[in-house]
N, C-alpha and C. Protein backbone atom coordinates (compact mmCIF):
# COMPACT_ATOMS: atom_id res chain seq x y z
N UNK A 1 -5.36 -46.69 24.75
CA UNK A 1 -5.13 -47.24 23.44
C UNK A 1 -3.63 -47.18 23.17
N UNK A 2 -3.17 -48.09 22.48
CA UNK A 2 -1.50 -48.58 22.49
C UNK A 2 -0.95 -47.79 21.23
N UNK A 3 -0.15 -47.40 20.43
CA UNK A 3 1.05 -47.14 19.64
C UNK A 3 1.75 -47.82 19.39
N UNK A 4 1.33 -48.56 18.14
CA UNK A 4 2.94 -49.50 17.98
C UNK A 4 3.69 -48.71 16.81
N UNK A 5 5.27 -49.01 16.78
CA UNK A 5 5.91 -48.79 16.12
C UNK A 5 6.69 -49.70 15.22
N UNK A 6 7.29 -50.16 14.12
CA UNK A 6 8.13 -50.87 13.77
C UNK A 6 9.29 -50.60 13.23
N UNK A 7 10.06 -51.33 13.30
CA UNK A 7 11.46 -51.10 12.61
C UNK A 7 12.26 -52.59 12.17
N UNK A 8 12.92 -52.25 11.11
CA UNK A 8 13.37 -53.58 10.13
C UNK A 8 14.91 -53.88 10.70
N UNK A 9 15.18 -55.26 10.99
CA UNK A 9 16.69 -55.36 11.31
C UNK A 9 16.77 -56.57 10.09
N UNK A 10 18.00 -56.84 9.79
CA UNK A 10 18.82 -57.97 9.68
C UNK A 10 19.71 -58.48 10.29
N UNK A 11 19.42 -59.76 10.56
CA UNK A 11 20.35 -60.72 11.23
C UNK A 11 21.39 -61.96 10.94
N UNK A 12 22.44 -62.42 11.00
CA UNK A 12 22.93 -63.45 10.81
C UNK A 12 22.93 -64.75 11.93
N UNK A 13 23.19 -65.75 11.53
CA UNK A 13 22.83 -66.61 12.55
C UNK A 13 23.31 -68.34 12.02
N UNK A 14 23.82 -69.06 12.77
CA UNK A 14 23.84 -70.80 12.10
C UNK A 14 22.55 -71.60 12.42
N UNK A 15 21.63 -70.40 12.72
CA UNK A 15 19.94 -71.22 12.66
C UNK A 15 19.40 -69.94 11.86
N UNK A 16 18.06 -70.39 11.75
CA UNK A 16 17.24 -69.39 11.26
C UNK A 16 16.98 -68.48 13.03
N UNK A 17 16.16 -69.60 13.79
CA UNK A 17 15.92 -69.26 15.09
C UNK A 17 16.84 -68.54 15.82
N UNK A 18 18.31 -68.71 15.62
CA UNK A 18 19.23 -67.95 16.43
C UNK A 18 19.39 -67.03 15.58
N UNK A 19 19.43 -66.63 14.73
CA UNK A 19 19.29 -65.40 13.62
C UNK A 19 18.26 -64.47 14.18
N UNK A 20 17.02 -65.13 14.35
CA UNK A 20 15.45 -63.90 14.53
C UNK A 20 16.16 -63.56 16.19
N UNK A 21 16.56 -64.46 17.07
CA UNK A 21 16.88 -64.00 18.54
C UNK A 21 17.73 -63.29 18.53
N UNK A 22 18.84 -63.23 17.39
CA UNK A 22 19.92 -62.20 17.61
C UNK A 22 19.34 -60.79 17.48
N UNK A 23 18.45 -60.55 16.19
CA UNK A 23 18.03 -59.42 15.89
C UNK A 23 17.22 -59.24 17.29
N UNK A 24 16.00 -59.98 17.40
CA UNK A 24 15.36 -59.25 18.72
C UNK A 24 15.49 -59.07 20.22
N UNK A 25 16.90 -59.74 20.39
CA UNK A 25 17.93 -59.21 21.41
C UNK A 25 18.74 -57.98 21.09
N UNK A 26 19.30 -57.61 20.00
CA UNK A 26 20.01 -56.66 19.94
C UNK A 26 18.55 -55.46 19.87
N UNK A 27 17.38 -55.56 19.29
CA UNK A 27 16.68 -54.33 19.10
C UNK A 27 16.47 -54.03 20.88
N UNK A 28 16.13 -55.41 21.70
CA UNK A 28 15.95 -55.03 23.55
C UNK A 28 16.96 -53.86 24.02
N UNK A 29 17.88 -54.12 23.41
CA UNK A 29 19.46 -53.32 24.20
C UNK A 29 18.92 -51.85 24.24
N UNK A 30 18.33 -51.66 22.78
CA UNK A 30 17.37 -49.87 23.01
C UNK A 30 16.24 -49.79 22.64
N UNK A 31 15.43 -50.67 22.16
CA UNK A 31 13.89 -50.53 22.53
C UNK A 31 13.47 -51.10 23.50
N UNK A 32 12.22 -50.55 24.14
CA UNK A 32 11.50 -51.26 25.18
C UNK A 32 10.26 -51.46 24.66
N UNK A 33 9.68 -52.41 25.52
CA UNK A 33 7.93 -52.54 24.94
C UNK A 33 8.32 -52.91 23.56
N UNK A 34 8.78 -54.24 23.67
CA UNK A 34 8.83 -55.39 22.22
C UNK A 34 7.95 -55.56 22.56
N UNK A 35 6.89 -56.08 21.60
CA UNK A 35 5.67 -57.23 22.09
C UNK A 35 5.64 -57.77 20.47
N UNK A 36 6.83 -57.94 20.00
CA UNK A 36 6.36 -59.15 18.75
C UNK A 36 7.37 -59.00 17.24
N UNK A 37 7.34 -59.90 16.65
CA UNK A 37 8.65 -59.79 15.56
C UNK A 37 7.48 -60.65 14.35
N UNK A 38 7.66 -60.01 13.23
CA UNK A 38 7.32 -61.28 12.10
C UNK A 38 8.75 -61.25 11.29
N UNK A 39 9.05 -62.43 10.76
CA UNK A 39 10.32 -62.62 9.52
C UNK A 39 9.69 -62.13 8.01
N UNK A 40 10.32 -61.42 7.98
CA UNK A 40 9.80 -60.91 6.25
C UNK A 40 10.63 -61.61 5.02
N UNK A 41 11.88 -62.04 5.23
CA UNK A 41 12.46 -62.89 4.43
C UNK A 41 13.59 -63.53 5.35
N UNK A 42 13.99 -64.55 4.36
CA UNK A 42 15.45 -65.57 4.58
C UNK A 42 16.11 -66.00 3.83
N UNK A 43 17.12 -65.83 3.83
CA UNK A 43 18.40 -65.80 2.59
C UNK A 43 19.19 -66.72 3.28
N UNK A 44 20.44 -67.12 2.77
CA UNK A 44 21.60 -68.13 3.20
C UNK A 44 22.56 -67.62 2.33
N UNK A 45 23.76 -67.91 3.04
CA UNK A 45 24.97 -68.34 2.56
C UNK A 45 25.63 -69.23 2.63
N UNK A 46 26.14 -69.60 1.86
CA UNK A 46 27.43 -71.36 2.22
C UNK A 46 28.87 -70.46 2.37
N UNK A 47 29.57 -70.40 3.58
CA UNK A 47 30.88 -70.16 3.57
C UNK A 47 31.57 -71.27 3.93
N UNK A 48 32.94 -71.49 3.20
CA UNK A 48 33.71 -72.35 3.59
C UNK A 48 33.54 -73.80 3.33
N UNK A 49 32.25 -73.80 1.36
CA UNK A 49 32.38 -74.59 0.99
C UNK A 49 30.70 -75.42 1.64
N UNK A 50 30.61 -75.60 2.75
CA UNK A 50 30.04 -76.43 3.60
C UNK A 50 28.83 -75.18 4.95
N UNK A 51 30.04 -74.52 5.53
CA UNK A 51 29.23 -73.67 6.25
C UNK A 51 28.02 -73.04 6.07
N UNK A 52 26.93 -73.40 6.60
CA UNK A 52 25.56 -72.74 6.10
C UNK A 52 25.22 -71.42 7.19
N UNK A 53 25.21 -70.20 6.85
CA UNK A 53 24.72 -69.02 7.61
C UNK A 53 23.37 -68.65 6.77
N UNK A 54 22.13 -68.11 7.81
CA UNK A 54 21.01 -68.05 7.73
C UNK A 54 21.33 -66.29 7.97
N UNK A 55 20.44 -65.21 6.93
CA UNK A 55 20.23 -64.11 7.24
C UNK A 55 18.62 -63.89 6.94
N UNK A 56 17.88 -63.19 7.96
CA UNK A 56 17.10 -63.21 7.97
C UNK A 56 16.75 -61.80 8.55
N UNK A 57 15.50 -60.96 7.96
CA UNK A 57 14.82 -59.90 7.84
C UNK A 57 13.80 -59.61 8.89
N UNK A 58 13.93 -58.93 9.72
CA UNK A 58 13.08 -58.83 11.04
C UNK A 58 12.27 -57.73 11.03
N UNK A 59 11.11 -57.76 11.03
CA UNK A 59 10.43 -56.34 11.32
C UNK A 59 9.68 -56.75 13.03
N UNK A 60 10.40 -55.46 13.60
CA UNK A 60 9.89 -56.03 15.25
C UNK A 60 8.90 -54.59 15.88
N UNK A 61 8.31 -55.34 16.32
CA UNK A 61 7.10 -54.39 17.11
C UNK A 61 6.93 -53.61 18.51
N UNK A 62 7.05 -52.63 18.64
CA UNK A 62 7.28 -52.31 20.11
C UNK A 62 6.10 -50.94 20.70
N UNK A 63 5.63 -50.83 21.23
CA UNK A 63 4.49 -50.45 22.13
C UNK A 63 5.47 -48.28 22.40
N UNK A 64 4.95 -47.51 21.58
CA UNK A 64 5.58 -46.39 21.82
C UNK A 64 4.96 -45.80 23.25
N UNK A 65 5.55 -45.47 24.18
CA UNK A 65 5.07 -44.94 25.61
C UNK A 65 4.78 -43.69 25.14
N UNK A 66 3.27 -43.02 26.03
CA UNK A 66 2.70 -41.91 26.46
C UNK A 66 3.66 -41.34 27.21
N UNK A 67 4.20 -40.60 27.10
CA UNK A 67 5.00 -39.56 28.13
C UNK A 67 5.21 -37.76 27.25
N UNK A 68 4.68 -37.03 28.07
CA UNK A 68 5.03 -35.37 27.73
C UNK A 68 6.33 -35.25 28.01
N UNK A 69 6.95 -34.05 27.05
CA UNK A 69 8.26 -33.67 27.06
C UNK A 69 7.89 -32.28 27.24
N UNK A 70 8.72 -31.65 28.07
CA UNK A 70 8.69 -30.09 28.45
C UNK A 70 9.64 -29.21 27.33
């Protein structure tokens, strides 16, 4: 039987989509056993008048490993 855990990131991004990949690339770098992300919100900003940046709220899912510690 599995253990999941979650944890909340925020991301920036000039997509929504490259926003959620940034967050669940940067959570890979030190979690293992992702198996899944939902978006909990999405916000924007206009910089520079015109520039549209997407921030978006990640809660990502990852599988906690069975292992004993001595």
């Amino acid at each position: 039987m599995a253990v999941e855990k979650f944890v909340d990131l925020t991301a920036t991004g000039p997509s929504m989509e490259e926003a959620v990949a940034a967050a669940v690339q940067r959570a890979g770098l030190t979690l293992r056993g992702i198996t899944g992300f939902e978006v909990s919100r999405i916000e924007g900003t206009v910089e520079n008048g015109s520039e549209v940046v997407y921030r978006v709220h990640v809660r990502i899912s990852f599988v906690i490993k069975e292992q004993l510690h001595e």
